[in-house]
C-alpha atoms as a PDB file:
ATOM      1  CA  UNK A   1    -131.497  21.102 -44.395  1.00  0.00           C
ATOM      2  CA  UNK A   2    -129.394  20.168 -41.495  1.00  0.00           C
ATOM      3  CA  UNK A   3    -126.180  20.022 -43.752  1.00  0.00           C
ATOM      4  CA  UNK A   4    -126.290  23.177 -45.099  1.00  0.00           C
ATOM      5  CA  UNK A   5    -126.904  24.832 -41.546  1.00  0.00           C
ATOM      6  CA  UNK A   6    -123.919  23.101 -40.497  1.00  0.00           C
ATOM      7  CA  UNK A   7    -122.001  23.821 -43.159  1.00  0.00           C
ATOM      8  CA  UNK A   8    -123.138  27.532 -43.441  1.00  0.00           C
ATOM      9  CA  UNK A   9    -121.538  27.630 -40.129  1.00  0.00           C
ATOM     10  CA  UNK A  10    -118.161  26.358 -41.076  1.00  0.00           C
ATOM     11  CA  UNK A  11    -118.490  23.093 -39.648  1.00  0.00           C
ATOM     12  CA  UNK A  12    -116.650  20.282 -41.770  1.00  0.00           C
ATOM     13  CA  UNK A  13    -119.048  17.710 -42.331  1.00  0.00           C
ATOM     14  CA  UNK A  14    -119.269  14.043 -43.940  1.00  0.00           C
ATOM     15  CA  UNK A  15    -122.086  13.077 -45.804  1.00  0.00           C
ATOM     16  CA  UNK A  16    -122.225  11.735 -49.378  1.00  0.00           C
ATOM     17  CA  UNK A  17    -121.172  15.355 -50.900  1.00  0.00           C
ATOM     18  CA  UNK A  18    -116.997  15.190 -50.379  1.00  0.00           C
ATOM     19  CA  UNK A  19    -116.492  12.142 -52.003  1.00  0.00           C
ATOM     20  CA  UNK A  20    -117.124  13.031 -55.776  1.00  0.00           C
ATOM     21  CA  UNK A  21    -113.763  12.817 -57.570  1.00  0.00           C
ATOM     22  CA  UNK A  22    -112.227  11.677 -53.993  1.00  0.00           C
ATOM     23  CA  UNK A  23    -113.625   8.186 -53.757  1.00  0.00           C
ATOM     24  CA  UNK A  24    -110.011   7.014 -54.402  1.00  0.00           C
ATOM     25  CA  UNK A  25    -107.811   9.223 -51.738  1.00  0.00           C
ATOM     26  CA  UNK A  26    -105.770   7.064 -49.271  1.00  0.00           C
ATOM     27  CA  UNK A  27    -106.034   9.487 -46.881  1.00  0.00           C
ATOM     28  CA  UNK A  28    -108.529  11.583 -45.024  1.00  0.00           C
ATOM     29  CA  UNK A  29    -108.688  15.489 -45.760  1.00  0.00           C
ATOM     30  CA  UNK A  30    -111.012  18.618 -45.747  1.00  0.00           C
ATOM     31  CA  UNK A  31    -112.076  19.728 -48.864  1.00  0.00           C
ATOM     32  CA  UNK A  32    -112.709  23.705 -48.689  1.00  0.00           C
ATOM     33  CA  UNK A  33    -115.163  25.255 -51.268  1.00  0.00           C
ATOM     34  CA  UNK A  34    -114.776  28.977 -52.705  1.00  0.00           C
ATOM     35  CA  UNK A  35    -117.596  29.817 -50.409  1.00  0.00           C
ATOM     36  CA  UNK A  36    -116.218  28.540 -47.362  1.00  0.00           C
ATOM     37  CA  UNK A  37    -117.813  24.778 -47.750  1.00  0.00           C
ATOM     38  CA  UNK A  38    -116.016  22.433 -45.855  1.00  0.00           C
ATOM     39  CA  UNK A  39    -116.673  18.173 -46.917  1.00  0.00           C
ATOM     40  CA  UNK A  40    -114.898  15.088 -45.658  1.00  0.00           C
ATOM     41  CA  UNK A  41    -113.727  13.219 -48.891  1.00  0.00           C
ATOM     42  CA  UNK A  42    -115.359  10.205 -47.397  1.00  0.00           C
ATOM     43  CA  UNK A  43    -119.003   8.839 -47.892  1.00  0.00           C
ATOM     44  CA  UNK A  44    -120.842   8.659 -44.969  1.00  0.00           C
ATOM     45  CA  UNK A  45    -124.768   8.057 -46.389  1.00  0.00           C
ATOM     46  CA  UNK A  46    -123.528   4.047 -47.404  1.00  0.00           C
ATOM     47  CA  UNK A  47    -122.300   1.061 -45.531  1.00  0.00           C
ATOM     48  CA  UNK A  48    -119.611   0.698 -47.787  1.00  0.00           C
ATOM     49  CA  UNK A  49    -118.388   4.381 -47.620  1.00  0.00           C
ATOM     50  CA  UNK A  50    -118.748   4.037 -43.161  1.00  0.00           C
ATOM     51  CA  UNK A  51    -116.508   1.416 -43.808  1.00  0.00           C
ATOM     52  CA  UNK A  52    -113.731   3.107 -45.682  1.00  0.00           C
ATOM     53  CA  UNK A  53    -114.136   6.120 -43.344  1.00  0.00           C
ATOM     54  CA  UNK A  54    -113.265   3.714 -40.643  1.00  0.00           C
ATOM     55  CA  UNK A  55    -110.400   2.372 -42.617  1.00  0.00           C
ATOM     56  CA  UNK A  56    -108.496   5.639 -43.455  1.00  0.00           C
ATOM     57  CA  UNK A  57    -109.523   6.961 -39.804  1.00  0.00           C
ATOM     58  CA  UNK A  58    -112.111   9.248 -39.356  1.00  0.00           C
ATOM     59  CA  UNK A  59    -112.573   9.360 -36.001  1.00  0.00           C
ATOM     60  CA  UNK A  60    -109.153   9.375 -35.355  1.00  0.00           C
ATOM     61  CA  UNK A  61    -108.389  12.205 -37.851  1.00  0.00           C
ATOM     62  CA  UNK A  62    -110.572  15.169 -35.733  1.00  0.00           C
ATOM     63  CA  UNK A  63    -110.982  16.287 -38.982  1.00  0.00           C
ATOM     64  CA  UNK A  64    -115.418  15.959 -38.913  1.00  0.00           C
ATOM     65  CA  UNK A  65    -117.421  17.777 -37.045  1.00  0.00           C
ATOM     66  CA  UNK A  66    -120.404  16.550 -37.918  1.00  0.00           C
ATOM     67  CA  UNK A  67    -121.070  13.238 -39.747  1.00  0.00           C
ATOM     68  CA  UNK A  68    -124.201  12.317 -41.219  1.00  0.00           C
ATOM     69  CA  UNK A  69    -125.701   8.742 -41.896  1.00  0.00           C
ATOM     70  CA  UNK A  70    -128.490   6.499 -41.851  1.00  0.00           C
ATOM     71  CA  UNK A  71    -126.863   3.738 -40.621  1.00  0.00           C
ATOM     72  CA  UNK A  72    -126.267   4.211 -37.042  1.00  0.00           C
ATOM     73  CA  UNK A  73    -125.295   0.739 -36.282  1.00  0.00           C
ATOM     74  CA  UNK A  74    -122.335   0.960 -38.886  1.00  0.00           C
ATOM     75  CA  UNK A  75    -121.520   4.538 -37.377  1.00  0.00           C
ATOM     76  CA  UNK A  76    -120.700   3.181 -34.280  1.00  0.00           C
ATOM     77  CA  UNK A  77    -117.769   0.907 -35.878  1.00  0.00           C
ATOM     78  CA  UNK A  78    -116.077   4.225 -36.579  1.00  0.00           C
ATOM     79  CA  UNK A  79    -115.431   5.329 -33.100  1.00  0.00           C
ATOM     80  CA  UNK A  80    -113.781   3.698 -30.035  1.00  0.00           C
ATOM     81  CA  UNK A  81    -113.594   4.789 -26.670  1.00  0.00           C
ATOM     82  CA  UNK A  82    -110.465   7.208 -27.197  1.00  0.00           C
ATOM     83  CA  UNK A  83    -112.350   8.785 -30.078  1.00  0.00           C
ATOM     84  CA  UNK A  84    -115.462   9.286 -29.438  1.00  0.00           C
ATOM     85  CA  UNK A  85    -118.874  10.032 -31.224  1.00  0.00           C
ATOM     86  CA  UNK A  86    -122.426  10.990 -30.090  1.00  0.00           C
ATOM     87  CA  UNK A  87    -125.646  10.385 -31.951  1.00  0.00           C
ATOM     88  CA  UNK A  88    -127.991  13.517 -32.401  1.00  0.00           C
ATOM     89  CA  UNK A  89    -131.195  13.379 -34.707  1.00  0.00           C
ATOM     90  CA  UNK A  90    -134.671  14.597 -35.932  1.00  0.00           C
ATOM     91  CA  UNK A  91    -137.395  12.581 -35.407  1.00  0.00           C
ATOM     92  CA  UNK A  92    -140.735  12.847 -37.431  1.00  0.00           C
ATOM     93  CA  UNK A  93    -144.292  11.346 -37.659  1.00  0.00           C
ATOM     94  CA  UNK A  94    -143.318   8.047 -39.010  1.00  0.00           C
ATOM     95  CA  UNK A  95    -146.981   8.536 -41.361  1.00  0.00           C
ATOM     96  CA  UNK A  96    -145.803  12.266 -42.320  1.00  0.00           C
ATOM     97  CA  UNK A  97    -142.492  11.096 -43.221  1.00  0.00           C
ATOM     98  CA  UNK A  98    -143.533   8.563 -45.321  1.00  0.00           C
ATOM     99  CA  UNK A  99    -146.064  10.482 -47.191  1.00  0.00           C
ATOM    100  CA  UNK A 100    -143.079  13.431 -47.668  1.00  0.00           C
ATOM    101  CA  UNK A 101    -140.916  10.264 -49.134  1.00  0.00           C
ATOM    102  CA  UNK A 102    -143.412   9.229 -51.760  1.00  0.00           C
ATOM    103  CA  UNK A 103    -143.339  13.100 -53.388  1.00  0.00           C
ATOM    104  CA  UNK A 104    -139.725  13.437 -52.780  1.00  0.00           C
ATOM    105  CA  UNK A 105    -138.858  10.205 -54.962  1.00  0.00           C
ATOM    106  CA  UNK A 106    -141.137  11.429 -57.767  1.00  0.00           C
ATOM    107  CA  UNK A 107    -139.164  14.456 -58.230  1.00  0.00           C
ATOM    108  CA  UNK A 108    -135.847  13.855 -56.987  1.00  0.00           C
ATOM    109  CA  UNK A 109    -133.674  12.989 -60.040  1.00  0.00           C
ATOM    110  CA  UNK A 110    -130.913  13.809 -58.570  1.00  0.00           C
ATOM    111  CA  UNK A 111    -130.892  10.700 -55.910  1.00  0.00           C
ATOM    112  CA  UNK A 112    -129.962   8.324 -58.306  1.00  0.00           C
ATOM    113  CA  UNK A 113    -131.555   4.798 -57.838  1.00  0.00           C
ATOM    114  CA  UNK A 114    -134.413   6.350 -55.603  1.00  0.00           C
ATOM    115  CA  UNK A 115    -135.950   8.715 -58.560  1.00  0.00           C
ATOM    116  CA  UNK A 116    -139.391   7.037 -59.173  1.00  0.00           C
ATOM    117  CA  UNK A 117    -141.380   9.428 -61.570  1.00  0.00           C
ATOM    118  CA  UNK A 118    -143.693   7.364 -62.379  1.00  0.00           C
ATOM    119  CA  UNK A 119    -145.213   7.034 -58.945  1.00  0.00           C
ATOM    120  CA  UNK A 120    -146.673  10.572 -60.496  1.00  0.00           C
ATOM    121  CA  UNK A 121    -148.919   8.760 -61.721  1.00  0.00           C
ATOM    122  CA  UNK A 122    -150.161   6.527 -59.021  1.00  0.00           C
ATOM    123  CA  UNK A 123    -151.960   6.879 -56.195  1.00  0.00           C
ATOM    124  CA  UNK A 124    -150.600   7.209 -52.282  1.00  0.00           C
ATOM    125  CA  UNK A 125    -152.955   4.569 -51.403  1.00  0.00           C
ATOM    126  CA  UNK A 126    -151.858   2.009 -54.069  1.00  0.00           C
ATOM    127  CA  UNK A 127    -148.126   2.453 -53.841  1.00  0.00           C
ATOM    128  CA  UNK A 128    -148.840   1.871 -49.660  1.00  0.00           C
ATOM    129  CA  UNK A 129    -150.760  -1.302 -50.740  1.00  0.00           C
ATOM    130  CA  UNK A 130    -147.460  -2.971 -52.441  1.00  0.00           C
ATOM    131  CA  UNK A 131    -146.246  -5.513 -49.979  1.00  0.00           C
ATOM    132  CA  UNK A 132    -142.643  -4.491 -51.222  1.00  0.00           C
ATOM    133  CA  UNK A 133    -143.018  -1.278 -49.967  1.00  0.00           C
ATOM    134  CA  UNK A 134    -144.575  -2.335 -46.665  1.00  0.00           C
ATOM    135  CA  UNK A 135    -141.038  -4.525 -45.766  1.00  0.00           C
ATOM    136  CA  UNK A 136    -138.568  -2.284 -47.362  1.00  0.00           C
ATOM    137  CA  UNK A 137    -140.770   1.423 -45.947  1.00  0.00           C
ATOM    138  CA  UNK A 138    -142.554   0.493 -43.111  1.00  0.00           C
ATOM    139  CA  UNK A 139    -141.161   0.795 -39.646  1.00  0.00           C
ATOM    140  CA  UNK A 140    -138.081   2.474 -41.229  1.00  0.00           C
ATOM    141  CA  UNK A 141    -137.212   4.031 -38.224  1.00  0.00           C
ATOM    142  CA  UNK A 142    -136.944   0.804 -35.957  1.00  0.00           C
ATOM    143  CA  UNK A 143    -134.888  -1.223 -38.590  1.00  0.00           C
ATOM    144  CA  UNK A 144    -132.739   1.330 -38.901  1.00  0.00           C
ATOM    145  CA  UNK A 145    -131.648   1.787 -35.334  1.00  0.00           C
ATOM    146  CA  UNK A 146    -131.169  -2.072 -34.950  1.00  0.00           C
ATOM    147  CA  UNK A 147    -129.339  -2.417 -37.904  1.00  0.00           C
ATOM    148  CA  UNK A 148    -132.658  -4.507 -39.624  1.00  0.00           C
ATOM    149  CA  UNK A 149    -131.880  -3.167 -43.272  1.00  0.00           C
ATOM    150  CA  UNK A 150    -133.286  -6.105 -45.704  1.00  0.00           C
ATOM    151  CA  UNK A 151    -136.752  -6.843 -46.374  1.00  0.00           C
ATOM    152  CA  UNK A 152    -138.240  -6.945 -42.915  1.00  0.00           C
ATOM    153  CA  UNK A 153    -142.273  -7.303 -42.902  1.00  0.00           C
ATOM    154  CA  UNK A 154    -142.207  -7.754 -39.050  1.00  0.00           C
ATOM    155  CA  UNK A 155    -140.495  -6.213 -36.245  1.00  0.00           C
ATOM    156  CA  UNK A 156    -140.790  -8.627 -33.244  1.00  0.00           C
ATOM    157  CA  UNK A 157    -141.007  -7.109 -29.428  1.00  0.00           C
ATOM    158  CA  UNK A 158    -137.727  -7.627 -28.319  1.00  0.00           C
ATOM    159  CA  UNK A 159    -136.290  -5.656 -31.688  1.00  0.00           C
ATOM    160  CA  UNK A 160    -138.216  -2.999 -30.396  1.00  0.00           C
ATOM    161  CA  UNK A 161    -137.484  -2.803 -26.942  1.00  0.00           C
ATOM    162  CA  UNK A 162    -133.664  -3.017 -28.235  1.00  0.00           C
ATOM    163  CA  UNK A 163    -134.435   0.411 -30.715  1.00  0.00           C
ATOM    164  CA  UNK A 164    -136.029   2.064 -27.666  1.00  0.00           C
ATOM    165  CA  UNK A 165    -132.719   1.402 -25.580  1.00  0.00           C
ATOM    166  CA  UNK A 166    -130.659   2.295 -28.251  1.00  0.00           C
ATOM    167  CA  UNK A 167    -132.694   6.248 -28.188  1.00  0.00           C
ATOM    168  CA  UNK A 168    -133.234   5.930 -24.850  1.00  0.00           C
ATOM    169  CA  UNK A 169    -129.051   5.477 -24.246  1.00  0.00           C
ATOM    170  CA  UNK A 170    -126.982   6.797 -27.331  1.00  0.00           C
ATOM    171  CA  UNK A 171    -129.334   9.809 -28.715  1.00  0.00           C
ATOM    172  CA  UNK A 172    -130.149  13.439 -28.218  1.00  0.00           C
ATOM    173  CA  UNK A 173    -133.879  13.919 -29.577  1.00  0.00           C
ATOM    174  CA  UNK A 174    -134.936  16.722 -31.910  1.00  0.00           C
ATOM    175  CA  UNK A 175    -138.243  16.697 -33.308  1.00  0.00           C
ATOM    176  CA  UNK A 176    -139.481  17.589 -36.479  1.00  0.00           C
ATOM    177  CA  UNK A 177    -142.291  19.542 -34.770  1.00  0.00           C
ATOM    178  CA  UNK A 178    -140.270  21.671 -32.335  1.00  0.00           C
ATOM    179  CA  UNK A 179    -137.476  22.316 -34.937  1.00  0.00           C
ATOM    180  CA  UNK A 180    -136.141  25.528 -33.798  1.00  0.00           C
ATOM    181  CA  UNK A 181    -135.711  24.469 -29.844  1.00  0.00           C
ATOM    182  CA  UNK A 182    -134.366  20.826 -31.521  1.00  0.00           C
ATOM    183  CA  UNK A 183    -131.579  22.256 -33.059  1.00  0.00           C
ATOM    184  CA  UNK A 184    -130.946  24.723 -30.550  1.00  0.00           C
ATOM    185  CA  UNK A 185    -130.353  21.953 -27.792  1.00  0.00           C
ATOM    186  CA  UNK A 186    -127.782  20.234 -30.257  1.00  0.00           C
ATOM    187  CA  UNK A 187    -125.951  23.417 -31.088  1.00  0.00           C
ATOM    188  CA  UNK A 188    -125.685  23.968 -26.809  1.00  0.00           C
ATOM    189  CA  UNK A 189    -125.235  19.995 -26.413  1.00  0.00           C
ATOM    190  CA  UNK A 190    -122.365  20.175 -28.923  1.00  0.00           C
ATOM    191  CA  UNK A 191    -120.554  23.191 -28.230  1.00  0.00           C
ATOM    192  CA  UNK A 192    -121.843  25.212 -31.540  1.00  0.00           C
ATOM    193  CA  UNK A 193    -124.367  27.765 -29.985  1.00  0.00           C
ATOM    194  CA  UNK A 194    -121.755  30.773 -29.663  1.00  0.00           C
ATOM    195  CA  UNK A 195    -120.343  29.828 -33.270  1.00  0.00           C
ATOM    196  CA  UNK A 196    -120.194  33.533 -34.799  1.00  0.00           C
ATOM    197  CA  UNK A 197    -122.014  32.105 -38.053  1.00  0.00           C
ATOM    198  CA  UNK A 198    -124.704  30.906 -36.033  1.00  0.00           C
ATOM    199  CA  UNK A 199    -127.751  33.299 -35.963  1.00  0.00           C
ATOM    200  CA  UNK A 200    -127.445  34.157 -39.990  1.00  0.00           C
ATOM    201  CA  UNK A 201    -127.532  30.396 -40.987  1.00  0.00           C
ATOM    202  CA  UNK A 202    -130.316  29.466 -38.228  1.00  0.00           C
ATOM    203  CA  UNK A 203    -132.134  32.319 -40.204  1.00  0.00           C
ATOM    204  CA  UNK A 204    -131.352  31.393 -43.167  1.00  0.00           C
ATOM    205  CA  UNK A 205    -131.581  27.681 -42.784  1.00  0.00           C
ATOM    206  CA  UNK A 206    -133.625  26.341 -39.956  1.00  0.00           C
ATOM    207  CA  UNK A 207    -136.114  29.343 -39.493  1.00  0.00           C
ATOM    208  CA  UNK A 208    -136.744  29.584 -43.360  1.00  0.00           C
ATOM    209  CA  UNK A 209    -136.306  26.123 -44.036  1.00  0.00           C
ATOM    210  CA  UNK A 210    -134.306  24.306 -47.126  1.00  0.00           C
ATOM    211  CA  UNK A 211    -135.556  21.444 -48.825  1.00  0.00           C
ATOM    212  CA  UNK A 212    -139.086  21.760 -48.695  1.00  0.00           C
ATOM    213  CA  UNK A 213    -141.730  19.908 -51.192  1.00  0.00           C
ATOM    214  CA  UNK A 214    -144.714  21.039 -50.456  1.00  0.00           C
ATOM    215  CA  UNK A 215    -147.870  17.611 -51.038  1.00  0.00           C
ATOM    216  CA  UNK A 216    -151.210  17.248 -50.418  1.00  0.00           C
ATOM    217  CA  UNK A 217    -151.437  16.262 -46.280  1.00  0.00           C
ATOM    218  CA  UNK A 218    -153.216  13.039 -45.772  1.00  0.00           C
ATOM    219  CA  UNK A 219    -155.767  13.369 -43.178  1.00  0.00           C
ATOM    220  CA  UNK A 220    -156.234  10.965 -39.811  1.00  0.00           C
ATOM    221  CA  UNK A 221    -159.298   8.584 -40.490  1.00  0.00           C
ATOM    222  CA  UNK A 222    -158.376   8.689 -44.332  1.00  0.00           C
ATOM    223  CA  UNK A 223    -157.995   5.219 -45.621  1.00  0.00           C
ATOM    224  CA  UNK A 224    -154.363   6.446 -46.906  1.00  0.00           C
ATOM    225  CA  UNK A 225    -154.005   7.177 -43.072  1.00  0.00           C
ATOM    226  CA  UNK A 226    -155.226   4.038 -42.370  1.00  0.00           C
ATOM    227  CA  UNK A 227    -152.433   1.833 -44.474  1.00  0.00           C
ATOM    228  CA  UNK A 228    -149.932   4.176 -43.054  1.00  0.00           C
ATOM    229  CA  UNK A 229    -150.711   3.430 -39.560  1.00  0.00           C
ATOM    230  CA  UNK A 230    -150.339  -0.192 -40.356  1.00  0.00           C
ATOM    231  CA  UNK A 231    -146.820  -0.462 -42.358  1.00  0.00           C
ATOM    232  CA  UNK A 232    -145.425   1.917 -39.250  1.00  0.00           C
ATOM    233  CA  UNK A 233    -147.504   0.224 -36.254  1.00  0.00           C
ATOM    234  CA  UNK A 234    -143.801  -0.423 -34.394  1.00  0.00           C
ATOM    235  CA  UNK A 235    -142.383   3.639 -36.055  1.00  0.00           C
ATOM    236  CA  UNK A 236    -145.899   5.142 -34.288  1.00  0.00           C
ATOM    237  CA  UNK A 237    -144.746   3.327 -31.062  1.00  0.00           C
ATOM    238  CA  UNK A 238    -141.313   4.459 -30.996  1.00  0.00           C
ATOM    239  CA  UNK A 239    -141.974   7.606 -32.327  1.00  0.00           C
ATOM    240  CA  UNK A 240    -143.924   8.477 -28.794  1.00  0.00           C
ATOM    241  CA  UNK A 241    -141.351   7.242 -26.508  1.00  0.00           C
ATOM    242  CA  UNK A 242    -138.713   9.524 -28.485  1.00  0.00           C
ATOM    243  CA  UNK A 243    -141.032  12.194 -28.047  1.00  0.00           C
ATOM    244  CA  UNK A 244    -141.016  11.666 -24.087  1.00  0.00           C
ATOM    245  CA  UNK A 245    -137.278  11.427 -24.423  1.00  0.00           C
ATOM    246  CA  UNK A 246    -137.075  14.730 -25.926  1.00  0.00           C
ATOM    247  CA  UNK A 247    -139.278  16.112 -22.942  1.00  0.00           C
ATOM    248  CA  UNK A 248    -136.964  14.382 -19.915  1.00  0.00           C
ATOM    249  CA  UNK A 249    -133.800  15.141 -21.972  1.00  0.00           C
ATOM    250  CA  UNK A 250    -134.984  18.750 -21.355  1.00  0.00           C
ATOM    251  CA  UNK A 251    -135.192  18.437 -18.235  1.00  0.00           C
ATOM    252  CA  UNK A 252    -132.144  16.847 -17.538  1.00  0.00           C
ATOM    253  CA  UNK A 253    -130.613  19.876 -19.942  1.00  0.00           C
ATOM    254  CA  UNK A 254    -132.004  21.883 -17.406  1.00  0.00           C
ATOM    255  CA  UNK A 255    -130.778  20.599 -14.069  1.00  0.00           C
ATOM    256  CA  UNK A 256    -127.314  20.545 -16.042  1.00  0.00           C
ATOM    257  CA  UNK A 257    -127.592  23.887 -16.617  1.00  0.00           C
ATOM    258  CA  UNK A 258    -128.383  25.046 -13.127  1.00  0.00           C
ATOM    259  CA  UNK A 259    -125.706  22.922 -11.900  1.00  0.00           C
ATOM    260  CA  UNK A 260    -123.268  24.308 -13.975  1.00  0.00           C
ATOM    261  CA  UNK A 261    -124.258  28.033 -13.007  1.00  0.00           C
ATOM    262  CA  UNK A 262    -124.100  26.764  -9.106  1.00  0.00           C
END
């Protein structure tokens, strides 16, 4: 995963992972691991945890190099014009990364809340026919970057428009599907390509891969394919303009770079 490529590289990072024992600390600090493991003692992964890393100063600290959430729109409370953040992510098939979530929950025990064995024992098509997971899965992407959390069944025009802005203005684009070039454009974009570390944990981490579970693939013209296309109608959408971001952003990455050598 990206955190442990980041963190095999030194970087200090916030996440969910330096917060266990520390969810009480008054003040912001890197925790340092026998094997070199560096974790904010902050939780990043909730809106309740963003807002306590705002509280005891996390931007203003220096202390993260990396921070890593799912709610952008939160994020962006953390950081002010003085101290300032950038967003960087991977983007995936909205339909692939559904299907990958449904396999994950079923054996991911450690996730807490989200560990649903039994869906084992269910079908991909019927758990994509519940109309709970339809609001609360579909179009994940979208409500996400417009801060649309709750049960949201639609996503209206003008809420999409506003989640292609916010890619278009506030993102650097990696995609799933061009992984190693994705993550070499943030390590350039953010100043970690010549990190010493670097070529054993891209390796290790991002040529080998971490976190994999492999599942059956659903096929295009399937009638899973089918309700999957329909739940992320808006996600399909965006997903194609963020893949013709990540195409101009390299050419913009290129100009920059021949300016730069000018």
């Amino acid at each position: 995963s990206m955190k442990l490529y980041y963190s095999c590289m030194g970087l200090a990072t916030a996440s969910q992972v330096g917060v266990d024992g520390h969810d009480k600390d008054e003040t912001i600090e890197v925790l340092e691991n026998w094997h070199g493991i560096k974790n904010i003692n902050v939780d990043t992964t909730t809106k309740e945890g963003l807002i306590r890393a705002g509280k005891l100063g996390l931007a203003e600290s220096g202390l993260a190099d990396v921070v890593f959430t799912s709610y952008p729109s939160e994020a962006v409370d953390i950081f002010n014009p003085i101290n300032k953040g950038a967003f960087f992510s991977l983007f995936r098939h909205p339909n692939e990364r559904t299907v990958s979530l449904f396999y994950f929950i079923q054996i991911a025990s450690w996730q807490g809340k989200t560990y649903t064995p039994h869906l084992k024992n269910m079908k991909l098509e019927d758990w994509l026919r519940k109309d709970r997971v339809k609001c609360n899965q579909g179009n994940a992407m979208t409500r996400l970057l417009i801060g649309k959390y709750k049960k949201a069944c639609v996503i209206t025009e003008e809420e999409f428009q506003m989640a292609k802005d916010v890619l278009r203005r506030k993102f650097t684009i990696g995609l799933m599907s061009k992984m190693e070039e994705s993550v070499e454009r943030f390590d350039r974009r953010f100043g970690w390509y010549d990190n010493e570390k670097r070529q054993q944990c891209f390796d290790s981490h991002i040529k080998v891969g971490d976190n994999k579970n492999p599942h059956k693939e659903v096929k295009e013209g399937s009638e899973a394919w089918k309700l999957l296309t329909e739940m992320n109608s808006v996600d399909i959408r965006l997903y194609e303009y963020a893949v013709k971001l990540f195409e101009l952003q390299k050419d913009q990455n290129r100009i920059r770079g021949i300016t730069q050598q000018a």
